[in-house]
N, C-alpha and C. Protein backbone atom coordinates (compact mmCIF):
# COMPACT_ATOMS: atom_id res chain seq x y z
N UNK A 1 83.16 17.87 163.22
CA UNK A 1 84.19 17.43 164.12
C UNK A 1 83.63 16.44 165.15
N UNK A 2 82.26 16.92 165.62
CA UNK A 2 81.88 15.58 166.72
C UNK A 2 81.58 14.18 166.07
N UNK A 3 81.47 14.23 164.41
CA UNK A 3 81.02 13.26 163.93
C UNK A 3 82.56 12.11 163.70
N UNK A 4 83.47 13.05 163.87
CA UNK A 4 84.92 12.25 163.64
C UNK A 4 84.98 11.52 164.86
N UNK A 5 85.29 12.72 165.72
CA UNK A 5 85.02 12.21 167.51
C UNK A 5 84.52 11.05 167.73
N UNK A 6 83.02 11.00 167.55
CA UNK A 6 82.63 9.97 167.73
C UNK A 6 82.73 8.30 166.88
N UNK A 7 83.46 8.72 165.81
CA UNK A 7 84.30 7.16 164.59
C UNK A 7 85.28 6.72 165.45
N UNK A 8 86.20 8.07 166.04
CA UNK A 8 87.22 7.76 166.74
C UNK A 8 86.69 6.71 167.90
N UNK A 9 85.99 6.94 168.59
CA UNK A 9 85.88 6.26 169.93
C UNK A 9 84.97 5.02 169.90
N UNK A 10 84.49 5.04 168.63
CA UNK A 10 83.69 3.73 168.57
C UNK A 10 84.75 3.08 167.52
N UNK A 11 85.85 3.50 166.75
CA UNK A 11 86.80 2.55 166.56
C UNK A 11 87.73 2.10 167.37
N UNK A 12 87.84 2.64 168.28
CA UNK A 12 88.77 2.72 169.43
C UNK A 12 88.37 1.56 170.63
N UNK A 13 87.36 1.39 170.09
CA UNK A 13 86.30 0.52 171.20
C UNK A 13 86.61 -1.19 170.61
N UNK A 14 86.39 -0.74 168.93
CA UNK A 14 86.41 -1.87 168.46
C UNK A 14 87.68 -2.79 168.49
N UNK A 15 88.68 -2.21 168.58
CA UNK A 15 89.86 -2.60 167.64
C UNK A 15 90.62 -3.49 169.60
N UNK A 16 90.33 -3.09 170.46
CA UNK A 16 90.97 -4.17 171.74
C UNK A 16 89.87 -5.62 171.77
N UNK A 17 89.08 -5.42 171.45
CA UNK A 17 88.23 -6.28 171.38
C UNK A 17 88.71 -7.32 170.07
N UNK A 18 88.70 -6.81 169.39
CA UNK A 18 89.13 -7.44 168.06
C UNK A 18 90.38 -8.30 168.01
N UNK A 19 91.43 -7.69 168.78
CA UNK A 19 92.89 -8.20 169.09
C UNK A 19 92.45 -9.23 170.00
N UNK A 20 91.61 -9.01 170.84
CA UNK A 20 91.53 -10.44 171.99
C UNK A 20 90.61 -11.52 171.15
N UNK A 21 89.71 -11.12 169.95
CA UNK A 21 89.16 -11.89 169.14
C UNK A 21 90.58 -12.91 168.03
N UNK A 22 91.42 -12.15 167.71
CA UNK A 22 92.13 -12.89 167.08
C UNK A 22 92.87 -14.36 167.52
N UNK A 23 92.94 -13.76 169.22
CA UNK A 23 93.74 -14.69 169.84
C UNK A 23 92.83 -16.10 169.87
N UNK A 24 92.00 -15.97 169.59
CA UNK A 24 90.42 -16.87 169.48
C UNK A 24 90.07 -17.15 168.37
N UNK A 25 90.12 -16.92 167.68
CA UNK A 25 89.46 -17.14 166.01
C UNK A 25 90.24 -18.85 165.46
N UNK A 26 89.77 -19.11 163.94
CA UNK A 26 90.31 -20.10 163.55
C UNK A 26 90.99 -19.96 162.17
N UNK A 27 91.59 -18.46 162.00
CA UNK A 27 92.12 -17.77 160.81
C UNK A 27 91.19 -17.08 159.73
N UNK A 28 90.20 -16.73 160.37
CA UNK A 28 89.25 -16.05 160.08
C UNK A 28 88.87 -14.57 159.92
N UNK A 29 89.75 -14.36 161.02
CA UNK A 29 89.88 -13.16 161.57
C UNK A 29 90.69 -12.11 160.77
N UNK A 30 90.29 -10.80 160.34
CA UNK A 30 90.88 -9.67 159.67
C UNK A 30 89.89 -8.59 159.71
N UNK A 31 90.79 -7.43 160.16
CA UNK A 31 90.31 -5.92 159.90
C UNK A 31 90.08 -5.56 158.26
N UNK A 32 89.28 -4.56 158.13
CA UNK A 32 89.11 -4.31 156.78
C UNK A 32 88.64 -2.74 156.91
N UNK A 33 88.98 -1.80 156.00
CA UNK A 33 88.31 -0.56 155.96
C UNK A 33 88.24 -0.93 154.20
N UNK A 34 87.04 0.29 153.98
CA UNK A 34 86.00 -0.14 152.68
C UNK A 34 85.62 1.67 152.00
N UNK A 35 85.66 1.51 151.36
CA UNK A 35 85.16 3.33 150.47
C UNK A 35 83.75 3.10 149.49
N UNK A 36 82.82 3.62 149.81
CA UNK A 36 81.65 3.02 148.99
C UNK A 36 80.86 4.42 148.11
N UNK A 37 80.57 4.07 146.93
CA UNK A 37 79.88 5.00 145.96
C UNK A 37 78.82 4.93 146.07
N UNK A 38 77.59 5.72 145.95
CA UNK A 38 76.27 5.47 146.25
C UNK A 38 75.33 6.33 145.42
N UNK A 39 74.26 5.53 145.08
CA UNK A 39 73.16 6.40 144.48
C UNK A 39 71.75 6.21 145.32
N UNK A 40 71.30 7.18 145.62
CA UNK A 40 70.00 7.56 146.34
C UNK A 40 68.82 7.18 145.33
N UNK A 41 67.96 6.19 145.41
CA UNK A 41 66.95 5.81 144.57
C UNK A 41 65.27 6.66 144.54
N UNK A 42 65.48 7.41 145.37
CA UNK A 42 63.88 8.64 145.15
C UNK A 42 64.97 10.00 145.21
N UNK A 43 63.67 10.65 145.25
CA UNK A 43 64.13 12.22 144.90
C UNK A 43 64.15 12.84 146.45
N UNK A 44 65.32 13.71 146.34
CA UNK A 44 66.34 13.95 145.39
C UNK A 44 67.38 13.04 145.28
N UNK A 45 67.73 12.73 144.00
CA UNK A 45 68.11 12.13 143.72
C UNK A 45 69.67 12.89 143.78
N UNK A 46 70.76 11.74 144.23
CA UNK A 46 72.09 12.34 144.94
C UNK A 46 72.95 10.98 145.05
N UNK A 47 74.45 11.41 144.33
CA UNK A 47 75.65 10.64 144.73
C UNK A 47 76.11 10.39 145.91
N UNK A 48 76.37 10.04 146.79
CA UNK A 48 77.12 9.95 148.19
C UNK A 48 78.46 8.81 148.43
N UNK A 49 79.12 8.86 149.54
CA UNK A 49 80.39 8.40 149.72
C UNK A 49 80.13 8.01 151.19
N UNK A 50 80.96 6.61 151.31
CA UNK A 50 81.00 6.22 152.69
C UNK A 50 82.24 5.37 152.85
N UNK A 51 82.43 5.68 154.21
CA UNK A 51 83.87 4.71 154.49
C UNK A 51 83.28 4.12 155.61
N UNK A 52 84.27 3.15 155.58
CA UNK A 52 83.99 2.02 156.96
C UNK A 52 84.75 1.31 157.57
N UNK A 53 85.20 0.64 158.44
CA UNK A 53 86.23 0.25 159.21
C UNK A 53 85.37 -1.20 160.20
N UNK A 54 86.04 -2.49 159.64
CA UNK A 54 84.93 -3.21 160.22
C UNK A 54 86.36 -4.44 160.68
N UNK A 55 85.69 -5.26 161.15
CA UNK A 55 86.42 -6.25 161.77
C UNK A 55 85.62 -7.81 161.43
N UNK A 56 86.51 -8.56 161.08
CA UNK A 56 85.47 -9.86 160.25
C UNK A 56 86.33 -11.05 161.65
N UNK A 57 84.99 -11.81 162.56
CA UNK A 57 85.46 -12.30 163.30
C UNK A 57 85.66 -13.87 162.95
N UNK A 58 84.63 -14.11 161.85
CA UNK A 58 84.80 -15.59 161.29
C UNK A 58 84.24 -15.84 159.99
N UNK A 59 84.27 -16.70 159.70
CA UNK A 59 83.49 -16.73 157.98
C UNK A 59 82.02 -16.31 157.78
N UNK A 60 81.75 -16.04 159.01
CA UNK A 60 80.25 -15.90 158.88
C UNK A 60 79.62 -14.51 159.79
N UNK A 61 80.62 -14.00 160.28
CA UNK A 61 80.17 -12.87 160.90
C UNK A 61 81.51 -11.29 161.09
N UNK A 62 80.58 -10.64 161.03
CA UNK A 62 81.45 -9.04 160.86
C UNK A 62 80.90 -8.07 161.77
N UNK A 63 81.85 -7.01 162.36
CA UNK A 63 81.41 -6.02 162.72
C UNK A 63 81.55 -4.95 162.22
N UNK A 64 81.07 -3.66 161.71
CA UNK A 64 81.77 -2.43 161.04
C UNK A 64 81.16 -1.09 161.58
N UNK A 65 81.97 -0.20 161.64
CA UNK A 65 81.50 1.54 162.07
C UNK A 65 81.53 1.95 160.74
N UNK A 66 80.43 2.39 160.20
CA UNK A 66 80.89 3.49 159.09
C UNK A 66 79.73 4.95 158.94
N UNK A 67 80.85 5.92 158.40
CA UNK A 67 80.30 7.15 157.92
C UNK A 67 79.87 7.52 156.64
N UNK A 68 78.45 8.20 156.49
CA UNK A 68 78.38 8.09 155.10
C UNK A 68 77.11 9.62 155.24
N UNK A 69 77.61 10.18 153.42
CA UNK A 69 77.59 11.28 153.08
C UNK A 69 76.45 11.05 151.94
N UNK A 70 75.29 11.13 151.85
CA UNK A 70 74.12 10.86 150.98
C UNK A 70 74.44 12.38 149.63
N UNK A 71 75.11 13.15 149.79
CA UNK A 71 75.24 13.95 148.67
C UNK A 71 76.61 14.43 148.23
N UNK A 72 77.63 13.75 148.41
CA UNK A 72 78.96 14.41 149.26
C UNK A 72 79.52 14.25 147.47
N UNK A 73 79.01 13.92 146.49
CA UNK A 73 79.17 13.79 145.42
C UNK A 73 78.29 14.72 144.16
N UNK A 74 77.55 15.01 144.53
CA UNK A 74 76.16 15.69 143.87
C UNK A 74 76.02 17.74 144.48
N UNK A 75 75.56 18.21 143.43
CA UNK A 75 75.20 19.73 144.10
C UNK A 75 74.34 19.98 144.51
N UNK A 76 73.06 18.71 145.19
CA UNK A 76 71.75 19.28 145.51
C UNK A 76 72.04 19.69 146.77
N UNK A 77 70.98 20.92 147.41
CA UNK A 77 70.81 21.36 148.90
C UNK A 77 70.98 20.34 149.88
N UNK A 78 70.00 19.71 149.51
CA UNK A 78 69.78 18.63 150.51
C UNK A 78 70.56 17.06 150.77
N UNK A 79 71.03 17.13 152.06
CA UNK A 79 72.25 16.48 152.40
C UNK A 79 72.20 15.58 153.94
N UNK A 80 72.52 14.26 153.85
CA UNK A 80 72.25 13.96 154.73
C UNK A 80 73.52 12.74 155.48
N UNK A 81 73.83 13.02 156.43
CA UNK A 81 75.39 12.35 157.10
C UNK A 81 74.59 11.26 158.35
N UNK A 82 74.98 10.34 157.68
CA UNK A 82 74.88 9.37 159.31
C UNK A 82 76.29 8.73 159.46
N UNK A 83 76.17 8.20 161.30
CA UNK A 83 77.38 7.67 161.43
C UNK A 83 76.51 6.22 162.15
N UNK A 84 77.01 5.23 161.92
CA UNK A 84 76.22 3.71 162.01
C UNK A 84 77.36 2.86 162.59
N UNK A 85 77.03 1.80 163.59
CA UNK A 85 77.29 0.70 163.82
C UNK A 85 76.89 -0.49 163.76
N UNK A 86 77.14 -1.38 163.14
CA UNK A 86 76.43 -2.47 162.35
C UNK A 86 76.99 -3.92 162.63
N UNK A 87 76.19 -5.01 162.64
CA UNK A 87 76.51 -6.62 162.70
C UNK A 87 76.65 -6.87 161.01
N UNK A 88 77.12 -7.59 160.63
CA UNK A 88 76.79 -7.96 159.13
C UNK A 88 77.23 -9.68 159.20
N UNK A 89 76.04 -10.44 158.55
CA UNK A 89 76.06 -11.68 158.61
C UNK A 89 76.23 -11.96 157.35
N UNK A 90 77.51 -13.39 156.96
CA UNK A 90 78.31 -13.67 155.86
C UNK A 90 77.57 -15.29 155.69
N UNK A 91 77.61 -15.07 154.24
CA UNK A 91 77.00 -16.52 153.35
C UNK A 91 77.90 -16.68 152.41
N UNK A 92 78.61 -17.66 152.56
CA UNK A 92 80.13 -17.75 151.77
C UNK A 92 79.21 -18.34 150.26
N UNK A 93 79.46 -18.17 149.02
CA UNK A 93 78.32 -18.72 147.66
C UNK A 93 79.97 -20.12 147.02
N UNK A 94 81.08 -19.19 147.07
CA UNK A 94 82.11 -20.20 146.77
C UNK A 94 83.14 -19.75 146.89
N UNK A 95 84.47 -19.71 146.79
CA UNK A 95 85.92 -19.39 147.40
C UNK A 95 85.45 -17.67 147.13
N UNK A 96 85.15 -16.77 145.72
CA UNK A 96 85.44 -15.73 145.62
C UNK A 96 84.18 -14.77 145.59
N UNK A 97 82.95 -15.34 145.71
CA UNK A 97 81.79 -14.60 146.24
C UNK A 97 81.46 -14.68 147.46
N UNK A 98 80.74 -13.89 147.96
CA UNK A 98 79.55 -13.83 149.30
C UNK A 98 78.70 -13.23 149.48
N UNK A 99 77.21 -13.54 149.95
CA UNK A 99 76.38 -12.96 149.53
C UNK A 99 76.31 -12.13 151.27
N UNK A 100 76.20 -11.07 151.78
CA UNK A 100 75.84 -10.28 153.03
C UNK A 100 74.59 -10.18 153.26
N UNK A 101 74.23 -9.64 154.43
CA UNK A 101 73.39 -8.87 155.24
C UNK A 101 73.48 -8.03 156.36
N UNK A 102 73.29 -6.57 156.39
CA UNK A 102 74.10 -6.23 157.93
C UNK A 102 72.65 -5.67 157.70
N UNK A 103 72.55 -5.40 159.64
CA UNK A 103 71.37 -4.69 160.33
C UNK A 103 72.60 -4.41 161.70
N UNK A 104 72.02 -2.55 161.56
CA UNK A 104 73.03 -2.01 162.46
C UNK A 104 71.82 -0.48 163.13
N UNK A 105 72.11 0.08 164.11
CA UNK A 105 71.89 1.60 164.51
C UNK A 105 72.72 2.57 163.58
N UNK A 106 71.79 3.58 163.27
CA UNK A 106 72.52 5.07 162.66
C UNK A 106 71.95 6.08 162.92
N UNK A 107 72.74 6.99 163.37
CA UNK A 107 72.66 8.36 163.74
C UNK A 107 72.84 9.08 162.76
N UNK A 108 71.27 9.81 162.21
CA UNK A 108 71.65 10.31 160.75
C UNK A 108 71.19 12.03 161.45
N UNK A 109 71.88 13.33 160.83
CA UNK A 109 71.66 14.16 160.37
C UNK A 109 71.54 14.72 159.11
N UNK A 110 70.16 15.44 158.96
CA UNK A 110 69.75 15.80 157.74
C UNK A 110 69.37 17.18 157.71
N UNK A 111 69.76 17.63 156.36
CA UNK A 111 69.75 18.96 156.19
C UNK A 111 69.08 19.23 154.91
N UNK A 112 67.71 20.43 154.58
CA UNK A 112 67.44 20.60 153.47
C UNK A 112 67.70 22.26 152.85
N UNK A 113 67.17 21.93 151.83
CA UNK A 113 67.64 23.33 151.02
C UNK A 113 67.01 24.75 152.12
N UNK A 114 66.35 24.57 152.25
CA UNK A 114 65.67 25.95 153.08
C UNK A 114 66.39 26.03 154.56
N UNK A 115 67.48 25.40 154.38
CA UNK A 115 68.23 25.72 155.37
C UNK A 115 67.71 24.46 157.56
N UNK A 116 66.29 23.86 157.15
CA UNK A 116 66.15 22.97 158.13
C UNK A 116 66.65 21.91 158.38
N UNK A 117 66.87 21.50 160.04
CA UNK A 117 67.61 20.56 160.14
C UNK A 117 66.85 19.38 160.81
N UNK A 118 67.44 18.09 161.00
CA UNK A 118 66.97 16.81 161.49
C UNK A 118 67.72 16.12 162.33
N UNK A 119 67.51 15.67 163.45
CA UNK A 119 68.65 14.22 163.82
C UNK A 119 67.80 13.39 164.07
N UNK A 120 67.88 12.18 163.65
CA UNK A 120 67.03 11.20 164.06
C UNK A 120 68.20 9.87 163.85
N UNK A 121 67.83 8.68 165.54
CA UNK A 121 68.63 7.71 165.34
C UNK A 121 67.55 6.54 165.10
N UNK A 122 68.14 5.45 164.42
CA UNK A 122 67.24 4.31 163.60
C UNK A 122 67.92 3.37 163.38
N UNK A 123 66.76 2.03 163.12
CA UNK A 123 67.65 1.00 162.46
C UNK A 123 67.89 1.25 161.23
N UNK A 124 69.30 0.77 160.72
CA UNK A 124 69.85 0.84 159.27
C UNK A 124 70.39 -1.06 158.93
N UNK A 125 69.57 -1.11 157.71
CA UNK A 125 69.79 -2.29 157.42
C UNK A 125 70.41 -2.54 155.94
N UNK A 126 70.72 -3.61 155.14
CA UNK A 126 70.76 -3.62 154.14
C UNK A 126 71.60 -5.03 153.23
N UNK A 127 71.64 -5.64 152.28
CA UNK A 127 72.16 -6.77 151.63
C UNK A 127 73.32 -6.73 150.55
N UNK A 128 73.46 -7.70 149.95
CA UNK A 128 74.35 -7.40 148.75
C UNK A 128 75.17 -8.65 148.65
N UNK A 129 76.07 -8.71 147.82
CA UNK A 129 77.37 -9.53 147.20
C UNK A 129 78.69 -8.81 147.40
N UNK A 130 79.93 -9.76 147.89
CA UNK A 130 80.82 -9.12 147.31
C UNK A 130 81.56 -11.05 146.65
N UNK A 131 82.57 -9.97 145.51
CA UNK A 131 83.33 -10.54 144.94
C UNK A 131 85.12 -10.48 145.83
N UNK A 132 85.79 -11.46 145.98
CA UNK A 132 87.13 -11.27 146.49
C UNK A 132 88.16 -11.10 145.32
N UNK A 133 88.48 -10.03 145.10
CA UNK A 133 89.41 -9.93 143.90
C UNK A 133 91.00 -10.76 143.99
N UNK A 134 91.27 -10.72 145.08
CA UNK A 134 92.53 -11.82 145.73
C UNK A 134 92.51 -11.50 147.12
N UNK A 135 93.79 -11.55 147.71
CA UNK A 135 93.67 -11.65 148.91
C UNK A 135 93.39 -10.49 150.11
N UNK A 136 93.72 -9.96 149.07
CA UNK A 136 93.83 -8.14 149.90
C UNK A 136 91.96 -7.14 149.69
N UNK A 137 91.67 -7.58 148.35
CA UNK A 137 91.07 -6.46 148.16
C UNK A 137 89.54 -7.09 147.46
N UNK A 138 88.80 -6.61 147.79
CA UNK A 138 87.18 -7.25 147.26
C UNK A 138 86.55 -5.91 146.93
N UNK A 139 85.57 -6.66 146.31
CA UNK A 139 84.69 -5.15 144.98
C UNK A 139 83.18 -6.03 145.54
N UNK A 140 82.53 -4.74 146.18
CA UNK A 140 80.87 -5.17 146.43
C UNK A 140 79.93 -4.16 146.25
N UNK A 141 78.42 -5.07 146.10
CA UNK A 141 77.31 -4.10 145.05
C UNK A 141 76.57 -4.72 146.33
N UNK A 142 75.61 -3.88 147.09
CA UNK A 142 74.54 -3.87 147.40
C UNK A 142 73.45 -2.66 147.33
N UNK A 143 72.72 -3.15 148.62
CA UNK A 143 71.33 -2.27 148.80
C UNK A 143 71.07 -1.70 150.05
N UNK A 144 71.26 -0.48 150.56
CA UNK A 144 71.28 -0.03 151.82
C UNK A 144 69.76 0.64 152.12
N UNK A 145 69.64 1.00 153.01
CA UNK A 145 68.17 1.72 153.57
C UNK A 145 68.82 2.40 155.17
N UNK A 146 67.86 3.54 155.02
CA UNK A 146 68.48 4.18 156.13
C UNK A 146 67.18 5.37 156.46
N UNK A 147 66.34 5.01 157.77
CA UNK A 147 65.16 6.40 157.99
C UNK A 147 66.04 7.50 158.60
N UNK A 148 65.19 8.55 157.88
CA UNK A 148 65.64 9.40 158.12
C UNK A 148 64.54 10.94 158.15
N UNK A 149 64.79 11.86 159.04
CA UNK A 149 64.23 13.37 159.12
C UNK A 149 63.59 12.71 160.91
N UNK A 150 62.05 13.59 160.82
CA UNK A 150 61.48 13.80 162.39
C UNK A 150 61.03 14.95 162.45
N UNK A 151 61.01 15.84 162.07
CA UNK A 151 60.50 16.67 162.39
C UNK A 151 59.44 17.77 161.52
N UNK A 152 59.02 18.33 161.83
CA UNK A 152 57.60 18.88 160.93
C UNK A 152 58.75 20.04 159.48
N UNK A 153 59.58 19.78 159.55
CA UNK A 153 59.91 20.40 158.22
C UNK A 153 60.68 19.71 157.65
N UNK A 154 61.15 18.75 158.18
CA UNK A 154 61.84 17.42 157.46
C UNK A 154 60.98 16.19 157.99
N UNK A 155 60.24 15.67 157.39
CA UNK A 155 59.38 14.46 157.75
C UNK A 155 60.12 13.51 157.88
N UNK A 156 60.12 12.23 158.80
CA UNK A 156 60.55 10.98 158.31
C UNK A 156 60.09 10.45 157.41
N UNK A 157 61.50 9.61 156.37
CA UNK A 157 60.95 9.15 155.44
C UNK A 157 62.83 7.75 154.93
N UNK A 158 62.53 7.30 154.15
CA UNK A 158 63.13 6.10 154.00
C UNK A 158 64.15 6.63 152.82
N UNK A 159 65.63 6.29 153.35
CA UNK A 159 66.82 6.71 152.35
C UNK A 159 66.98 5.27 151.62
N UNK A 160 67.18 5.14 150.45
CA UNK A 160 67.19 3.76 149.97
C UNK A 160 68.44 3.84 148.51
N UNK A 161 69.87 3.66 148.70
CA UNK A 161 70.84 3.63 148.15
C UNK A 161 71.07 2.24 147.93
N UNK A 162 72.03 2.23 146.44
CA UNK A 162 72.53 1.22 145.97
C UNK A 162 74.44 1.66 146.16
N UNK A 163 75.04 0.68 146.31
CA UNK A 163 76.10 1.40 146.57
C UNK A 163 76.95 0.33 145.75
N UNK A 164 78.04 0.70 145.45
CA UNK A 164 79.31 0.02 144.89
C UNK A 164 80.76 0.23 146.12
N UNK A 165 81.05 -0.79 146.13
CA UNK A 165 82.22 -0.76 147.42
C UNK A 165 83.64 -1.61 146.91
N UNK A 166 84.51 -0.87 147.51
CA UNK A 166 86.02 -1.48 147.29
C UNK A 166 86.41 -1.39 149.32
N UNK A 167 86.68 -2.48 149.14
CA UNK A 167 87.59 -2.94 150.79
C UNK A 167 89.08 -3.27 150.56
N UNK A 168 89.57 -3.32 151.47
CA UNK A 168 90.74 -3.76 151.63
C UNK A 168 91.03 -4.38 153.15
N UNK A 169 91.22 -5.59 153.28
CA UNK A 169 91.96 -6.40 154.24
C UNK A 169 92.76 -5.89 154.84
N UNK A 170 93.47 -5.65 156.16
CA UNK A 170 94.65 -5.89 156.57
C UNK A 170 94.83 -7.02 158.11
């Protein structure tokens, strides 16, 4: 529940800002929330799910909050939730590709099978492509990274997902 809490108020933050951005922009400007599939590339190896809610202020730059679930798909013990705020910088390739980059803060909690826990906050970075399927809706493949644990029964160590993403404009 504090992890909603806190989407709430950092979307809540975003979205007056964003409206006084529109009045400014050069038709550039659109909200977007996004649902992303993910595979964890070391062990344990785990499906996860993330949503996101971002705001695109010009052809070349974005802001987004998102939450994401490193096992929320998979039955292993070990499970790990961050909630992130992120810049993401846009490289238009031609009308219906773009290649990204975001570097953002995330507040990850982690949990393992023996029942220990972690919070640790960090930079979260990561790249990729998306494709614009038309006007509403785009399909994107990148590469995320995210540290994570701290403490002597969960070590820090480096989350490194590939993810598949569907957005939608509004």
């Amino acid at each position: 529940m504090k992890k909603i809490t806190a989407l709430s108020i950092l979307c809540a933050s975003i979205v007056p800002f964003a409206a006084h951005a529109e009045e400014h922009s050069e038709g550039h400007a659109e909200n977007y929330v996004g649902v992303s599939v993910s595979k964890l590339t070391a062990a344990p190896r785990s499906n996860g799910v993330a949503v996101m809610l971002g705001r695109r202020y010009s052809e070349h730059l974005a802001a987004e909050v998102a939450y994401s679930d490193s096992s929320a798909l998979s039955s292993v013990p070990e499970k790990t939730t961050a909630l992130s705020v992120a810049v993401v910088g846009i490289l238009p390739i031609n009308a219906d590709f773009e290649a990204y980059g975001r570097l953002g803060y995330a507040s990850a909690h982690s949990k393992e099978a023996a029942g220990f826990t972690a919070n640790h906050g960090d930079i979260t970075y990561g790249v990729g492509v998306e494709y614009r399927l038309n006007a509403k809706y785009s399909l994107g493949f990148g590469w995320d990274h995210l540290r994570v644990g701290g403490t002597p029964e969960i070590p820090r160590a480096n989350e490194n997902a590939y993810a598949l993403t569907v957005a939608r404009s509004f």
